[in-house]
Each structure stands twice: as structure tokens, then as C-alpha cells.
Protein backbone atom coordinates (compact mmCIF):
# COMPACT_ATOMS: atom_id res chain seq x y z
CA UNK A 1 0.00 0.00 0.00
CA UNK A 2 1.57 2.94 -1.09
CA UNK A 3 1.35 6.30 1.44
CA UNK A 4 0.52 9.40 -0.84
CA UNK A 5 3.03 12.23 -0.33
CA UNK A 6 0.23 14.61 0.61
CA UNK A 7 -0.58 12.88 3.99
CA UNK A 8 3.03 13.38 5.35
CA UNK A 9 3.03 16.65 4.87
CA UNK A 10 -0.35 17.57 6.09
CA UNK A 11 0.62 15.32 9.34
CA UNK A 12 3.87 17.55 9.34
CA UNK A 13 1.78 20.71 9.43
CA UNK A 14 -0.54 18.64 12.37
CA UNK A 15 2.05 18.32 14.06
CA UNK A 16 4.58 21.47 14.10
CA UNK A 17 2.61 24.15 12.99
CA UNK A 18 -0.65 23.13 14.22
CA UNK A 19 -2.65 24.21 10.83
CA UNK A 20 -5.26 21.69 11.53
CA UNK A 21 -6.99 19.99 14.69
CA UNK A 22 -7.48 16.07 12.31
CA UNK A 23 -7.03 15.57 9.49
CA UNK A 24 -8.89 11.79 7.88
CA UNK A 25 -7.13 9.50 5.66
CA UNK A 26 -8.91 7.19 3.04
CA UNK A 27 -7.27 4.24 0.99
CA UNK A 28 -7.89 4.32 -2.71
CA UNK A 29 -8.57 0.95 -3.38
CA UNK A 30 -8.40 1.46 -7.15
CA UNK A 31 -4.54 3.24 -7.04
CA UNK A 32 -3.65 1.08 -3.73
CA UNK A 33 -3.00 4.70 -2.07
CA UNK A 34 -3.55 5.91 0.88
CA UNK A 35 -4.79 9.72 0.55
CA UNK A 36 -5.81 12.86 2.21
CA UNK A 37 -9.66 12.71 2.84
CA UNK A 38 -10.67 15.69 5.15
CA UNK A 39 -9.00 18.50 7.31
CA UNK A 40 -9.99 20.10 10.25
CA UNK A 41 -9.38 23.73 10.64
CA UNK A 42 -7.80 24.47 14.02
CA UNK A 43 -10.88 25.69 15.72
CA UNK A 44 -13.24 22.69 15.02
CA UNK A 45 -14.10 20.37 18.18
CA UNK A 46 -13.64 16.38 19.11
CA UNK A 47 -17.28 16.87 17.67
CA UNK A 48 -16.74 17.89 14.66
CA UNK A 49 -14.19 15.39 14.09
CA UNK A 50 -16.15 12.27 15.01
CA UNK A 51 -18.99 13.69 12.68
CA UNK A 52 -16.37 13.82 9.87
CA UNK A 53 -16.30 10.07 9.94
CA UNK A 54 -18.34 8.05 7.69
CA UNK A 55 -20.95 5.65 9.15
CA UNK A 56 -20.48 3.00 7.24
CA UNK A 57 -17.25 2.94 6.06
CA UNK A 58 -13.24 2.63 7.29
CA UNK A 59 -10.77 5.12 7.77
CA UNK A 60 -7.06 6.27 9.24
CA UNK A 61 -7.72 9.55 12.06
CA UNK A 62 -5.01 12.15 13.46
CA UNK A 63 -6.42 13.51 15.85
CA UNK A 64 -4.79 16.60 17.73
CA UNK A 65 -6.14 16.44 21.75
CA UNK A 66 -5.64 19.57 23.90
CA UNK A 67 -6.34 19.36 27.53
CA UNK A 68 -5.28 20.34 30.68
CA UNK A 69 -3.30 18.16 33.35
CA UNK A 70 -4.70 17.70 37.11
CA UNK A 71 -1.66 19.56 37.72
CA UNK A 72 -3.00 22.97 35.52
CA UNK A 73 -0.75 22.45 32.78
CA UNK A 74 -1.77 22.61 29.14
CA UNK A 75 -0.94 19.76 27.24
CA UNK A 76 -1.79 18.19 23.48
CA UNK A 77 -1.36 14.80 22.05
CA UNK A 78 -1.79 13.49 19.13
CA UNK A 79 -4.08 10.40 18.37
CA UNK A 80 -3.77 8.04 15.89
CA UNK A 81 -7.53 6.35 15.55
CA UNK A 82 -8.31 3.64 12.99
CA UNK A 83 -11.88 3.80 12.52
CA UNK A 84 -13.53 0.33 11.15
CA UNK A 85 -17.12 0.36 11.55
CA UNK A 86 -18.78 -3.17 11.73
CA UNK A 87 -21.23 -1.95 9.11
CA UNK A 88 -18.59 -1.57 6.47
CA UNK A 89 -17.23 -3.74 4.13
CA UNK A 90 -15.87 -7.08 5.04
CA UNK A 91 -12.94 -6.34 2.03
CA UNK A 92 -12.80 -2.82 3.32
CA UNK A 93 -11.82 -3.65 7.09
CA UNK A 94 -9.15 -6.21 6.21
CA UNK A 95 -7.66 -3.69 3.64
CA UNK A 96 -7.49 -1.05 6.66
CA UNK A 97 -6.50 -4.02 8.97
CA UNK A 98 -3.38 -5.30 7.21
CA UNK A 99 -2.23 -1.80 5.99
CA UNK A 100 -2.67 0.24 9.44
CA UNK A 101 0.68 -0.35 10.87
CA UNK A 102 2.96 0.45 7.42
CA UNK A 103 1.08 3.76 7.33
CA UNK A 104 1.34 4.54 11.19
CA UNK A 105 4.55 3.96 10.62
CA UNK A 106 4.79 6.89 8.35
CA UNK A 107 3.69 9.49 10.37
CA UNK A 108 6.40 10.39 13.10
CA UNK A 109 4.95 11.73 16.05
CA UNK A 110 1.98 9.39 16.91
CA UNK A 111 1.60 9.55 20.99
CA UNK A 112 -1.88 7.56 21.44
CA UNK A 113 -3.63 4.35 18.79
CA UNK A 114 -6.83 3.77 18.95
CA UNK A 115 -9.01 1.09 17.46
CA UNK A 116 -12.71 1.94 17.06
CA UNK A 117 -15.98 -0.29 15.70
CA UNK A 118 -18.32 2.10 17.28
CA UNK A 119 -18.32 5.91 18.20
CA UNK A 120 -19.00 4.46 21.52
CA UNK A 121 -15.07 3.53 20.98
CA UNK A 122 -13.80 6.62 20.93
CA UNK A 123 -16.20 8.76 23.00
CA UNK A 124 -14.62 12.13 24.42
CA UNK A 125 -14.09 10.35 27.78
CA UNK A 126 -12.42 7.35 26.76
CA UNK A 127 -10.12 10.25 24.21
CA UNK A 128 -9.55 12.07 27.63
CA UNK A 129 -8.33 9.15 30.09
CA UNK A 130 -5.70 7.80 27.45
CA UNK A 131 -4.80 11.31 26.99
CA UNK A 132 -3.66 11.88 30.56
């Protein structure tokens, strides 16, 4: 599977400049590329992120999580989410399966994986505990 150019540098900008709060990843099944799908501008919410997502079908997630420590300090990490809902494809979700770690591999910087069937997966809370 190859990694289109485009996502490392949009991860890049993720990650130093902070350009954009997720940005979603889609495989082109018919090039055998993964590609840039969506980004978040910097002021959209865990919210508007999860509603990005399609119902019904797989896809890679960066995901940049600010919060604050018990300790007041203001922190950010970035999330790597593979999102494979059951309702998708059975082709589809082996595709995402057996390619996930070659392309998580090619972004530099991931802090936090997550795997996620459901949005019940990846609700704010469960985000925030494997934040901290």
C-alpha cells in the first residue's frame, strides 16, 4: 500500500505548525494509495471530528487532543484512531486491517492508537483518560 506524499506533509503541518486539529485518511482501493480525505481547521471540536467520519465505512484519524493536566498544565497529544465500523465492508476492514501499521509507521509523532468499531469507541471520555 503505497502512502501518498500529501498525507506526510499535512501530518507535518498537524504536528509542528498546528494548521489543523485532524485531518482523515482514506485508501484508494483502485490506485492502492492511501490519501488525504478531510482537514480540520484548528478551531473545530472532538465533535466535529467524530462527525467527519463516515458511518459505514473505514478510515485512518489524526487527531490533535488539547487538555489540561490535574496539575493545571496545558498539554496536546496526538491520536492516531483507525476507525472500522462493523457496518462496512468485510474487504474494506481487512484492507485497513493489514495496511494500518505500514502507514502509522509513516507518520512520526503518533503519541496515542486507537481502534474503534463504534463511536461508543472513541467517546470524548475514553479520548480524555488515554490522553492523561
Amino acid at each position: 500500500m503505497a502512502v501518498n506524499d500529501e498525507c506526510k506533509l499535512k501530518f507535518l503541518e498537524l504536528k509542528a505548525k498546528r494548521n489543523f486539529r485532524f485531518i482523515i485518511f482514506k485508501i484508494d482501493e483502485k490506485i492502492q494509495q492511501v490519501k488525504v480525505d478531510m482537514l480540520g481547521q484548528p478551531d473545530q471540536s472532538y465533535e466535529d471530528f467524530t462527525a467527519a467520519l463516515p458511518p459505514n465505512e473505514c478510515r485512518y484519524a489524526v487527531f490533535d487532543f488539547d487538555f489540561v493536566t490535574d496539575e493545571n498544565c496545558q498539554k496536546s497529544k496526538i491520536f492516531f484512531i483507525a476507525w472500522s465500523p462493523d457496518t462496512s465492508k468485510v474487504r474494506s476492514k481487512m484492507l485497513y486491517a493489514s495496511s494500518k501499521d505500514r502507514f502509522k509507521r509513516e507518520l512520526d509523532g503518533i503519541q496515542v492508537e486507537l481502534q474503534a468499531t463504534d463511536p461508543s469507541e472513541m467517546s470524548f471520555d475514553i479520548i480524555k483518560s488515554r490522553a492523561i
